[in-house]
PDB file of N, CA and C in Angstrom:
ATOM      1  N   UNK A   1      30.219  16.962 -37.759  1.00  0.00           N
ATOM      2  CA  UNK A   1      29.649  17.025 -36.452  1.00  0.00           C
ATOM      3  C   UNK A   1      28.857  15.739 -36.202  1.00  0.00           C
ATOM      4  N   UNK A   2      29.245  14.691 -34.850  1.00  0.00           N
ATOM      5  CA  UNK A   2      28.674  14.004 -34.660  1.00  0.00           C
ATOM      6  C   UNK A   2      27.525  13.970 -33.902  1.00  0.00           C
ATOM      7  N   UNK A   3      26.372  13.602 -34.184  1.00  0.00           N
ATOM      8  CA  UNK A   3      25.125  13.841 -33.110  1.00  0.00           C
ATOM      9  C   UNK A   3      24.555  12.444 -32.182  1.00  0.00           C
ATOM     10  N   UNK A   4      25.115  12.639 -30.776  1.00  0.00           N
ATOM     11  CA  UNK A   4      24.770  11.216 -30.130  1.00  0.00           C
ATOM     12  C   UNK A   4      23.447  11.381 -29.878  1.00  0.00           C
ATOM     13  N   UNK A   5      22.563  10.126 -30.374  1.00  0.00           N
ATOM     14  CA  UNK A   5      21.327   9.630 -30.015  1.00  0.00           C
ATOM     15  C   UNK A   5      21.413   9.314 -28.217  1.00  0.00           C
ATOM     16  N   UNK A   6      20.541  10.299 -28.184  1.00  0.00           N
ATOM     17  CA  UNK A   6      20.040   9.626 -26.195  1.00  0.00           C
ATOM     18  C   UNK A   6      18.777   8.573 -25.763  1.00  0.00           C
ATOM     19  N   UNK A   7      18.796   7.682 -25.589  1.00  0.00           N
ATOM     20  CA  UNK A   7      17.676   6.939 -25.390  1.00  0.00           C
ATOM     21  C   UNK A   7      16.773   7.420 -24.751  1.00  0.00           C
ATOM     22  N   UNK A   8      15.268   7.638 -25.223  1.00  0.00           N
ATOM     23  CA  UNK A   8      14.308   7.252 -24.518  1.00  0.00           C
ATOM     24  C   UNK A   8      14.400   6.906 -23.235  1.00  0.00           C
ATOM     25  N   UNK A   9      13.926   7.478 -21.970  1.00  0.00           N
ATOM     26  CA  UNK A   9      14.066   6.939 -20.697  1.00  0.00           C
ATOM     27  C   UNK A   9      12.829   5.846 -20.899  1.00  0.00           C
ATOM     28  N   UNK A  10      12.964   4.576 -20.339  1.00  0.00           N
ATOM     29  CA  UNK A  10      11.681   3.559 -20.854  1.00  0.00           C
ATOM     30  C   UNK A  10      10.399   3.815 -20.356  1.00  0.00           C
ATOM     31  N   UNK A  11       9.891   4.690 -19.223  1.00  0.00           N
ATOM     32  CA  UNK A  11       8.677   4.624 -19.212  1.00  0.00           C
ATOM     33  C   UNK A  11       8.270   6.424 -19.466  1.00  0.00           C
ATOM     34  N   UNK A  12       9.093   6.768 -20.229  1.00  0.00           N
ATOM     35  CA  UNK A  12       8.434   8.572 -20.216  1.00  0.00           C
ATOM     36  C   UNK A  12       7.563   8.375 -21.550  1.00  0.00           C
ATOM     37  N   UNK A  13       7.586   7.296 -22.456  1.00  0.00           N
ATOM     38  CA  UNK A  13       6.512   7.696 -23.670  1.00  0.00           C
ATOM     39  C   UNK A  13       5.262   6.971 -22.815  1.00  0.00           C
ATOM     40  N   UNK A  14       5.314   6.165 -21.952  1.00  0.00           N
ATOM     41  CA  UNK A  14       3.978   5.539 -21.493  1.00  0.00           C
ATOM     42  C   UNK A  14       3.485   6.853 -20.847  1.00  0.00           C
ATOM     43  N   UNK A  15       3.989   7.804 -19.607  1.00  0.00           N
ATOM     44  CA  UNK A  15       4.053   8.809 -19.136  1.00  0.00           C
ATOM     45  C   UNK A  15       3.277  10.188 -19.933  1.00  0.00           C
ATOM     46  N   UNK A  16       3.867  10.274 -20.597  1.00  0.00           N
ATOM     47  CA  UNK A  16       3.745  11.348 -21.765  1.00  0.00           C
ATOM     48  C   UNK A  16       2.046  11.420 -22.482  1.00  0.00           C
ATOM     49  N   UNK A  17       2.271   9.993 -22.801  1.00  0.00           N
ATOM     50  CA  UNK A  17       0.826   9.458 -23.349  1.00  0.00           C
ATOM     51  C   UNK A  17      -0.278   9.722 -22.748  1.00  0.00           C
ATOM     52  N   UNK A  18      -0.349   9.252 -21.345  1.00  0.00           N
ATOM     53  CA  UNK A  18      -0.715   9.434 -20.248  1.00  0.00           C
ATOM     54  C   UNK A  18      -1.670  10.574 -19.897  1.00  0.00           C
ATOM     55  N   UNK A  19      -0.178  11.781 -19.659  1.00  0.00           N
ATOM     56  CA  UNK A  19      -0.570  12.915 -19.562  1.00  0.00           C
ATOM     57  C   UNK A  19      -1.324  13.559 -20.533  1.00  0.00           C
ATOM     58  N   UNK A  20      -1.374  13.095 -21.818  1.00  0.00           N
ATOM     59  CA  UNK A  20      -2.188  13.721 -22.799  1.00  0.00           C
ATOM     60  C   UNK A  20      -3.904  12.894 -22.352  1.00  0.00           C
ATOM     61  N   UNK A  21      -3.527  12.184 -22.350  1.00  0.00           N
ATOM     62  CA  UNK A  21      -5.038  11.428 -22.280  1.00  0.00           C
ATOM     63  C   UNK A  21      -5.959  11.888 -20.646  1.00  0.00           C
ATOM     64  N   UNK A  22      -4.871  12.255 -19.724  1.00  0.00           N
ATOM     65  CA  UNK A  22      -5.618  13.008 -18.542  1.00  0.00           C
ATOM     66  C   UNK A  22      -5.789  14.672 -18.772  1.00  0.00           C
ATOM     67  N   UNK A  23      -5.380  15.259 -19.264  1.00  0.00           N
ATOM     68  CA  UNK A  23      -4.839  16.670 -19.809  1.00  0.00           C
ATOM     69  C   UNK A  23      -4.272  17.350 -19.021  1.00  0.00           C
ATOM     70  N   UNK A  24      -3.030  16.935 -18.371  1.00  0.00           N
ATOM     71  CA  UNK A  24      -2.298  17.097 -17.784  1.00  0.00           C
ATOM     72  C   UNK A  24      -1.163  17.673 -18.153  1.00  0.00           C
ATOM     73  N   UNK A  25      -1.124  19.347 -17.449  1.00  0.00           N
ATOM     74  CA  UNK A  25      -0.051  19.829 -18.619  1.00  0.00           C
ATOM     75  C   UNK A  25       1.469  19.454 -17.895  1.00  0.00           C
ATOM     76  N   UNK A  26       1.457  19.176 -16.626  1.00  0.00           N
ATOM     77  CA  UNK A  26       2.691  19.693 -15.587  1.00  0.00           C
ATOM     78  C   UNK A  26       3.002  18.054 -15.384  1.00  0.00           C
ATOM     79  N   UNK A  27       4.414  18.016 -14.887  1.00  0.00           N
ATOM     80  CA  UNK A  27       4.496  16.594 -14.080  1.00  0.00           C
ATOM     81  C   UNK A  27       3.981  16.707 -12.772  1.00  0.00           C
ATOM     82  N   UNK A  28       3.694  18.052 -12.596  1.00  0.00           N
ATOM     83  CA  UNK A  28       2.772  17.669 -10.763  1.00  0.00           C
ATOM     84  C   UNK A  28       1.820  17.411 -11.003  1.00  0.00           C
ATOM     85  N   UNK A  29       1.166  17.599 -12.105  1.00  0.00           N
ATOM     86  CA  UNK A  29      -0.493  17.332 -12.064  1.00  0.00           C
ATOM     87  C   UNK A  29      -0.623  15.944 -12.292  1.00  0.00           C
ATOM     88  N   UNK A  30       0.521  15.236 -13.146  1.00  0.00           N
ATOM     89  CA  UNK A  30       0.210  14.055 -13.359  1.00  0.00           C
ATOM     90  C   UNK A  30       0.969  13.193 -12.044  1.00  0.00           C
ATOM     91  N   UNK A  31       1.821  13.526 -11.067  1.00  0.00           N
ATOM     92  CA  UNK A  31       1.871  13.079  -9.987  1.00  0.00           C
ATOM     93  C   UNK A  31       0.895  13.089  -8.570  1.00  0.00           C
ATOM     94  N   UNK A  32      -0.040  13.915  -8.988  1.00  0.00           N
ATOM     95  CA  UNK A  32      -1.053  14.071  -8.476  1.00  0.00           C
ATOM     96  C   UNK A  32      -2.182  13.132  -8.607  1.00  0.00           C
ATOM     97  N   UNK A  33      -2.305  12.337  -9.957  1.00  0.00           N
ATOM     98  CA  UNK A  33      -2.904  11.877 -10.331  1.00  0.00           C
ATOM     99  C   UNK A  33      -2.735  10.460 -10.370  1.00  0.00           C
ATOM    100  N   UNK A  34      -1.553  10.393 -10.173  1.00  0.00           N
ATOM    101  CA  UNK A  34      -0.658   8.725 -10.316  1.00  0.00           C
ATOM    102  C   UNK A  34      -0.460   8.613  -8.236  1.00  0.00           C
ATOM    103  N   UNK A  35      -0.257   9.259  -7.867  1.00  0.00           N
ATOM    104  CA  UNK A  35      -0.226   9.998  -6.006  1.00  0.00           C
ATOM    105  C   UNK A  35       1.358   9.337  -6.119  1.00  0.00           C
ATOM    106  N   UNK A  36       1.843   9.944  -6.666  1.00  0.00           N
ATOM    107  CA  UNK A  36       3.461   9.706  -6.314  1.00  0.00           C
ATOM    108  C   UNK A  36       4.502  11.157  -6.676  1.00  0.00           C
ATOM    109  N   UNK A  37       5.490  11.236  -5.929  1.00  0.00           N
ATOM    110  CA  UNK A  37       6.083  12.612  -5.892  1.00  0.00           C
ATOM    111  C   UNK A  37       6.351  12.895  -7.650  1.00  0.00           C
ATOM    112  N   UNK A  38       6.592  14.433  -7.650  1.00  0.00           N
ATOM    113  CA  UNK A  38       6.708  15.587  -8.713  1.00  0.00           C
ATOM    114  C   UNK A  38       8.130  14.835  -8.835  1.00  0.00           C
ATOM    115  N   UNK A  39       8.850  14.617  -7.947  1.00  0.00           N
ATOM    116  CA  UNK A  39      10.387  14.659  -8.049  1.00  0.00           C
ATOM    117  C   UNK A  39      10.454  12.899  -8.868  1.00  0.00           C
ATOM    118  N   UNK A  40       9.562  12.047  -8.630  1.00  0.00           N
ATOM    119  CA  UNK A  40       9.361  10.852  -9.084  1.00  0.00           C
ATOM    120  C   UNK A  40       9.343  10.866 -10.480  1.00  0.00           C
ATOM    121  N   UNK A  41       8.225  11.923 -11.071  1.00  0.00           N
ATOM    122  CA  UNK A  41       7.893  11.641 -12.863  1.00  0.00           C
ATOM    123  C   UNK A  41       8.477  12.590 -13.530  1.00  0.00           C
ATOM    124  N   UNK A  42       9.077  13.454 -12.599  1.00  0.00           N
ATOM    125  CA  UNK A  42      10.305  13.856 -13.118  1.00  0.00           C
ATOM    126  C   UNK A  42      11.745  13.619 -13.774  1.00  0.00           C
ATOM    127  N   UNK A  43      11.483  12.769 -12.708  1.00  0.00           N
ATOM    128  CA  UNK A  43      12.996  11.599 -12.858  1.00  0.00           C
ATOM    129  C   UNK A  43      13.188  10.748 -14.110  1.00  0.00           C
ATOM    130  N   UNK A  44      11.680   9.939 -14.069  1.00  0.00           N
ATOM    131  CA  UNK A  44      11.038   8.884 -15.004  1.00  0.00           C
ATOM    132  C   UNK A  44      11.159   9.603 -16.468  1.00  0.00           C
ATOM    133  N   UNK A  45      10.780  10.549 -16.532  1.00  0.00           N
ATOM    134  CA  UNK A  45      10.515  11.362 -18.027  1.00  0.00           C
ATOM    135  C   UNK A  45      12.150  11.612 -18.264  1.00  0.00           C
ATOM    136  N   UNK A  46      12.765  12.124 -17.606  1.00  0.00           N
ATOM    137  CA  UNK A  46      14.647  12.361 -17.859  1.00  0.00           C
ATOM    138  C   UNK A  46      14.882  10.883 -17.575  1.00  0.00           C
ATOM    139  N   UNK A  47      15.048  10.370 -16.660  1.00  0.00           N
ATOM    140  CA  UNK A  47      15.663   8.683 -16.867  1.00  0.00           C
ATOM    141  C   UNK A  47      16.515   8.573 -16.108  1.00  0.00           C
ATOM    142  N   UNK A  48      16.638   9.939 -15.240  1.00  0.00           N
ATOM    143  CA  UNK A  48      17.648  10.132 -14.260  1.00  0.00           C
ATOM    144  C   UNK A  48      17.154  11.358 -12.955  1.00  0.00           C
ATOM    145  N   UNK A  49      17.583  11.099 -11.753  1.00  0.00           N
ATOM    146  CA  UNK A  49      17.326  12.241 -11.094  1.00  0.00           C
ATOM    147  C   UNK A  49      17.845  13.331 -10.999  1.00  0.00           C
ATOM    148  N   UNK A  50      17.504  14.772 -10.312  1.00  0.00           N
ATOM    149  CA  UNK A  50      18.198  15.911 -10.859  1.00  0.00           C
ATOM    150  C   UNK A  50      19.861  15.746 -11.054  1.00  0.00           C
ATOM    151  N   UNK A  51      20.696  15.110 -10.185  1.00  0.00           N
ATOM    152  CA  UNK A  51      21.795  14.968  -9.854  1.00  0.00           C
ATOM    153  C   UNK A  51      22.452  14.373 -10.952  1.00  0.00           C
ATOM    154  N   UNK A  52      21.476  13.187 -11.613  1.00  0.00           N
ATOM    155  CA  UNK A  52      21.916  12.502 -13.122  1.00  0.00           C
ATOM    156  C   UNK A  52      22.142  11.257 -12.997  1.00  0.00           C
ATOM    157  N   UNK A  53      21.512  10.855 -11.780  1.00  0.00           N
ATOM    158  CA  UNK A  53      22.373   9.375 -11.441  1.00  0.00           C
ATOM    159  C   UNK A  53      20.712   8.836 -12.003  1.00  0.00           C
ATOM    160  N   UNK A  54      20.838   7.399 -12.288  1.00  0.00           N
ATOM    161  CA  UNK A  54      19.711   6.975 -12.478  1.00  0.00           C
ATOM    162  C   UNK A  54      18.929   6.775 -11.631  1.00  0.00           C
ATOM    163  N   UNK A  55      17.203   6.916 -12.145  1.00  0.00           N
ATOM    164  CA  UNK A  55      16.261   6.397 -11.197  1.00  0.00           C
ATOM    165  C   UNK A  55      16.215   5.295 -11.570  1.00  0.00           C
ATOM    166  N   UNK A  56      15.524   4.883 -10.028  1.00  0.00           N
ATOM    167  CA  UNK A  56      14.289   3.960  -9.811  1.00  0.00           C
ATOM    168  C   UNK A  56      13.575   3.515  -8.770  1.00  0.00           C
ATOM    169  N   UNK A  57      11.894   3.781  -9.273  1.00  0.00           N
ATOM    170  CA  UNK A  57      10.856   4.232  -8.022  1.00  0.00           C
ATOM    171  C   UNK A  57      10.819   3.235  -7.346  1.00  0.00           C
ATOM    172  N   UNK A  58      10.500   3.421  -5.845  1.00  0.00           N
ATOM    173  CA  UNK A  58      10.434   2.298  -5.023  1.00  0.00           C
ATOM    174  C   UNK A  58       8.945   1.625  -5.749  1.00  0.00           C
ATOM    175  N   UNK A  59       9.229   0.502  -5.316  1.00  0.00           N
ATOM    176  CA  UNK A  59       7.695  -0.773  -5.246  1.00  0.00           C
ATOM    177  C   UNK A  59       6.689   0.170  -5.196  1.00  0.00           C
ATOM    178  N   UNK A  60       6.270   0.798  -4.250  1.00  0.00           N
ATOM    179  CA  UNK A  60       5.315   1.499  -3.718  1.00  0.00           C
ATOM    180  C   UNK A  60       5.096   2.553  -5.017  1.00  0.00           C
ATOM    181  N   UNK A  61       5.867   3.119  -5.128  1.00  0.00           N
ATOM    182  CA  UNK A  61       5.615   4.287  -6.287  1.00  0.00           C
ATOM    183  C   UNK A  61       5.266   3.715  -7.604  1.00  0.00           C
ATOM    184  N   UNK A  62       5.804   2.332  -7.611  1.00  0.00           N
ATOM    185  CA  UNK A  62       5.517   1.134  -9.375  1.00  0.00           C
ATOM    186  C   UNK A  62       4.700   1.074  -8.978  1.00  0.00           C
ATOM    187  N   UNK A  63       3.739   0.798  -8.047  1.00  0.00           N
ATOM    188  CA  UNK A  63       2.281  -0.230  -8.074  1.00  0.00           C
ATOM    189  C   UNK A  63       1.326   1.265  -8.095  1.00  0.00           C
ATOM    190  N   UNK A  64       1.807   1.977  -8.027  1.00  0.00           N
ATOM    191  CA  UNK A  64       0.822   3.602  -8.098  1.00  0.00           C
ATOM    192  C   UNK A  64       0.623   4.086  -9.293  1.00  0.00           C
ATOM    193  N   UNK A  65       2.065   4.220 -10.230  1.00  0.00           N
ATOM    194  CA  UNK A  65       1.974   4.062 -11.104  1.00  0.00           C
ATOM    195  C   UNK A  65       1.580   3.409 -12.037  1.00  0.00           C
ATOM    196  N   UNK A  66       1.606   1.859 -11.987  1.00  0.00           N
ATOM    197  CA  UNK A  66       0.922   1.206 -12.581  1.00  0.00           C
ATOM    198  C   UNK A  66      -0.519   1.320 -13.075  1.00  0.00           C
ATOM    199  N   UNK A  67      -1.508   2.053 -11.711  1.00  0.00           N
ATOM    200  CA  UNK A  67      -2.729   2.085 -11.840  1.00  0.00           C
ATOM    201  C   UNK A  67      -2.638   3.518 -12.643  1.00  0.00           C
ATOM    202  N   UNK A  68      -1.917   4.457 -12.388  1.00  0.00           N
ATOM    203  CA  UNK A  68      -2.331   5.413 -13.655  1.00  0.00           C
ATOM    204  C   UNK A  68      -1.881   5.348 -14.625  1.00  0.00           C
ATOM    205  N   UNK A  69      -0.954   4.334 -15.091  1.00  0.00           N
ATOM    206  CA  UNK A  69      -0.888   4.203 -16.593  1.00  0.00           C
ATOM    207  C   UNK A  69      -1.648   2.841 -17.115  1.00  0.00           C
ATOM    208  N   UNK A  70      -2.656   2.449 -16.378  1.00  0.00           N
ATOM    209  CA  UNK A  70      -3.342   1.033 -16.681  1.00  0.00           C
ATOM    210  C   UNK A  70      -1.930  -0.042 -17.507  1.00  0.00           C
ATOM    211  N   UNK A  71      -1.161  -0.389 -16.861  1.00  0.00           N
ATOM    212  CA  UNK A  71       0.048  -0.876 -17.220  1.00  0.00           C
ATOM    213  C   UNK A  71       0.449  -1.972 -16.021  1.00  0.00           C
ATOM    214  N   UNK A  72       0.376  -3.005 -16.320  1.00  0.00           N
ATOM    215  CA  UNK A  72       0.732  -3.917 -15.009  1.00  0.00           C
ATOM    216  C   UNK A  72       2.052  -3.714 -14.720  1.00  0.00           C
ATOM    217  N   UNK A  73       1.874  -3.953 -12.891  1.00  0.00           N
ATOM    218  CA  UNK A  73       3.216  -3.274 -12.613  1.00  0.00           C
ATOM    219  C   UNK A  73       4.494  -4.439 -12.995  1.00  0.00           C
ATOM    220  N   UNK A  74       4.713  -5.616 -13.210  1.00  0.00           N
ATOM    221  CA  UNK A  74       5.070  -6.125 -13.614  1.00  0.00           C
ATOM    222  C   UNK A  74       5.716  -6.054 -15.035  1.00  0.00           C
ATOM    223  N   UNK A  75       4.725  -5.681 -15.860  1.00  0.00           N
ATOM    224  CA  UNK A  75       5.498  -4.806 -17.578  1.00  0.00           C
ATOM    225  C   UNK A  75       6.075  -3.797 -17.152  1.00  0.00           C
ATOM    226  N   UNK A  76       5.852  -2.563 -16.108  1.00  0.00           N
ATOM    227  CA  UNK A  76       6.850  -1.387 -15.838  1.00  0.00           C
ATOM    228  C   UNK A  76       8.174  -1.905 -15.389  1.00  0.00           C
ATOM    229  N   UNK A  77       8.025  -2.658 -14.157  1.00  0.00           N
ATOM    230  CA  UNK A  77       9.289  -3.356 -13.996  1.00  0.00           C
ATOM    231  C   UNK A  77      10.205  -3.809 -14.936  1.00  0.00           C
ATOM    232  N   UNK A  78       9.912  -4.794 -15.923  1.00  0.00           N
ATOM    233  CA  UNK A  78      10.750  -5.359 -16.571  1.00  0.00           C
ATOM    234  C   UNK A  78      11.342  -4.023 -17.796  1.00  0.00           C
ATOM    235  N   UNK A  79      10.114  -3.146 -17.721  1.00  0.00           N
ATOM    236  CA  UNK A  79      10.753  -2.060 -18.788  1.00  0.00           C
ATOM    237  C   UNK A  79      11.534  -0.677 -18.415  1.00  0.00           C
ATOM    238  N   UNK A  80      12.013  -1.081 -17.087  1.00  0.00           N
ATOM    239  CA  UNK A  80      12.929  -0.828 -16.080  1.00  0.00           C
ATOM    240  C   UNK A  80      14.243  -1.131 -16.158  1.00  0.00           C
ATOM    241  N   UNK A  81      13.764  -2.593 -16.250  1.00  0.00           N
ATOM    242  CA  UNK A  81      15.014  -3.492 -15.672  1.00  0.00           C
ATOM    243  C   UNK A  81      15.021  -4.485 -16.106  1.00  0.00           C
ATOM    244  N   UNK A  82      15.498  -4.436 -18.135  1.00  0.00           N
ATOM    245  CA  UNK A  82      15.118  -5.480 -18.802  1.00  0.00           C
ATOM    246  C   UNK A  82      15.956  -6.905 -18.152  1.00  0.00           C
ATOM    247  N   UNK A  83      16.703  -6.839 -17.873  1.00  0.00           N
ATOM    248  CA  UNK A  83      18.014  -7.885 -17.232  1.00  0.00           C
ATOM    249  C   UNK A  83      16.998  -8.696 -16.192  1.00  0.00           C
ATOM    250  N   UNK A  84      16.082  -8.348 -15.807  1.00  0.00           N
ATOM    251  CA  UNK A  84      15.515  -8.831 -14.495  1.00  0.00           C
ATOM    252  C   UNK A  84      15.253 -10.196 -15.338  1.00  0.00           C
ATOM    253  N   UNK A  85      14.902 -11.453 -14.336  1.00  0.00           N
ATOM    254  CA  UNK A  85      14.722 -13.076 -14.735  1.00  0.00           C
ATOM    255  C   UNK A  85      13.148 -12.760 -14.977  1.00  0.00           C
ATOM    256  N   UNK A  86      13.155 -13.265 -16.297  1.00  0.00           N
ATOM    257  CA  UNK A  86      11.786 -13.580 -17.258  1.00  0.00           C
ATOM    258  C   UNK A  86      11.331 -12.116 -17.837  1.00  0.00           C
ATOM    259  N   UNK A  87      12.155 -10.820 -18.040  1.00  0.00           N
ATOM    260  CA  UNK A  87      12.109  -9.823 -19.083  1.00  0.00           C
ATOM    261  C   UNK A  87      12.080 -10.034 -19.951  1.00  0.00           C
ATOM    262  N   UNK A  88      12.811 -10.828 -20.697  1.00  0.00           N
ATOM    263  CA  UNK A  88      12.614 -11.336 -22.196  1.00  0.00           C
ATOM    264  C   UNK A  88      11.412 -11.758 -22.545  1.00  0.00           C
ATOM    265  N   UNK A  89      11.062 -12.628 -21.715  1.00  0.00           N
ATOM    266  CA  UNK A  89       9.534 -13.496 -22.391  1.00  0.00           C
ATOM    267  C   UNK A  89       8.787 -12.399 -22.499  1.00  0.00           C
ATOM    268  N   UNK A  90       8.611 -10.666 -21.511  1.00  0.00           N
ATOM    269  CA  UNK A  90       7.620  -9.952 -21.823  1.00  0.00           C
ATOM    270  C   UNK A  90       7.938  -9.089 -22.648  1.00  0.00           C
ATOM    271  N   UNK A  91       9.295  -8.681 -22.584  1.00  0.00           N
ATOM    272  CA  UNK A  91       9.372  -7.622 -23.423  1.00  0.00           C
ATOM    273  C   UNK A  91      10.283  -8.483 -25.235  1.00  0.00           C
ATOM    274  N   UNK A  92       9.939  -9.155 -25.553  1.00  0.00           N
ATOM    275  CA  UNK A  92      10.372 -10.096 -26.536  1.00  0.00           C
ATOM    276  C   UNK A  92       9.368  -9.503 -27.738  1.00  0.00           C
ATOM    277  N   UNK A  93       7.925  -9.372 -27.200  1.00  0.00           N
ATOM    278  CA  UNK A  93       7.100  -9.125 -28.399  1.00  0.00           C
ATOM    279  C   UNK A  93       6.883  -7.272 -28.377  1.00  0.00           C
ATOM    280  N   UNK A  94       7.564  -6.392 -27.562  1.00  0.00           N
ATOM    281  CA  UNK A  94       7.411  -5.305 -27.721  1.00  0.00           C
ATOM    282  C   UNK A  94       8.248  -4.439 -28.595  1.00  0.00           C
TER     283      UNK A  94
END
């Protein structure tokens, strides 16, 4: 029996962390807290939306996020969307 490894969606361990450190048991509470939709850190924690297609939060929802994971929105981005021009230089030492 073969067992496929699923990746990590890239920002649900920042997420996760997060929620422990606010004590946040639900993804609404921690969308509450970040002020961006349930259906948003939902997505983020699976890596995909209900449907399965991939996310990704508008600008507006990164720079919200950003402030509740004290994470510049700039490192979320690139750990998004490593391909983006100058990902490497940040995510090189992670």
């Amino acid at each position: 029996m073969t067992m496929h490894h699923t990746p990590t969606p890239p920002l649900a361990g920042l997420i996760e962390a997060r929620m422990r450190q606010l004590n946040c048991a639900t993804a609404e509470e921690f969308a509450q807290e970040a002020d961006v939709s349930r259906y948003a850190v939902e997505a983020l924690l699976r890596g995909h939306d209900a449907m399965g297609i991939e996310y990704t939060p508008s600008l507006h929802a990164l720079v919200n996020l950003s402030h509740a994971l004290r994470t510049p929105a700039h490192e979320l981005l690139y750990m998004l969307c490593p391909d983006a021009l100058s990902a490497t230089v940040w995510t090189a030492d992670a």
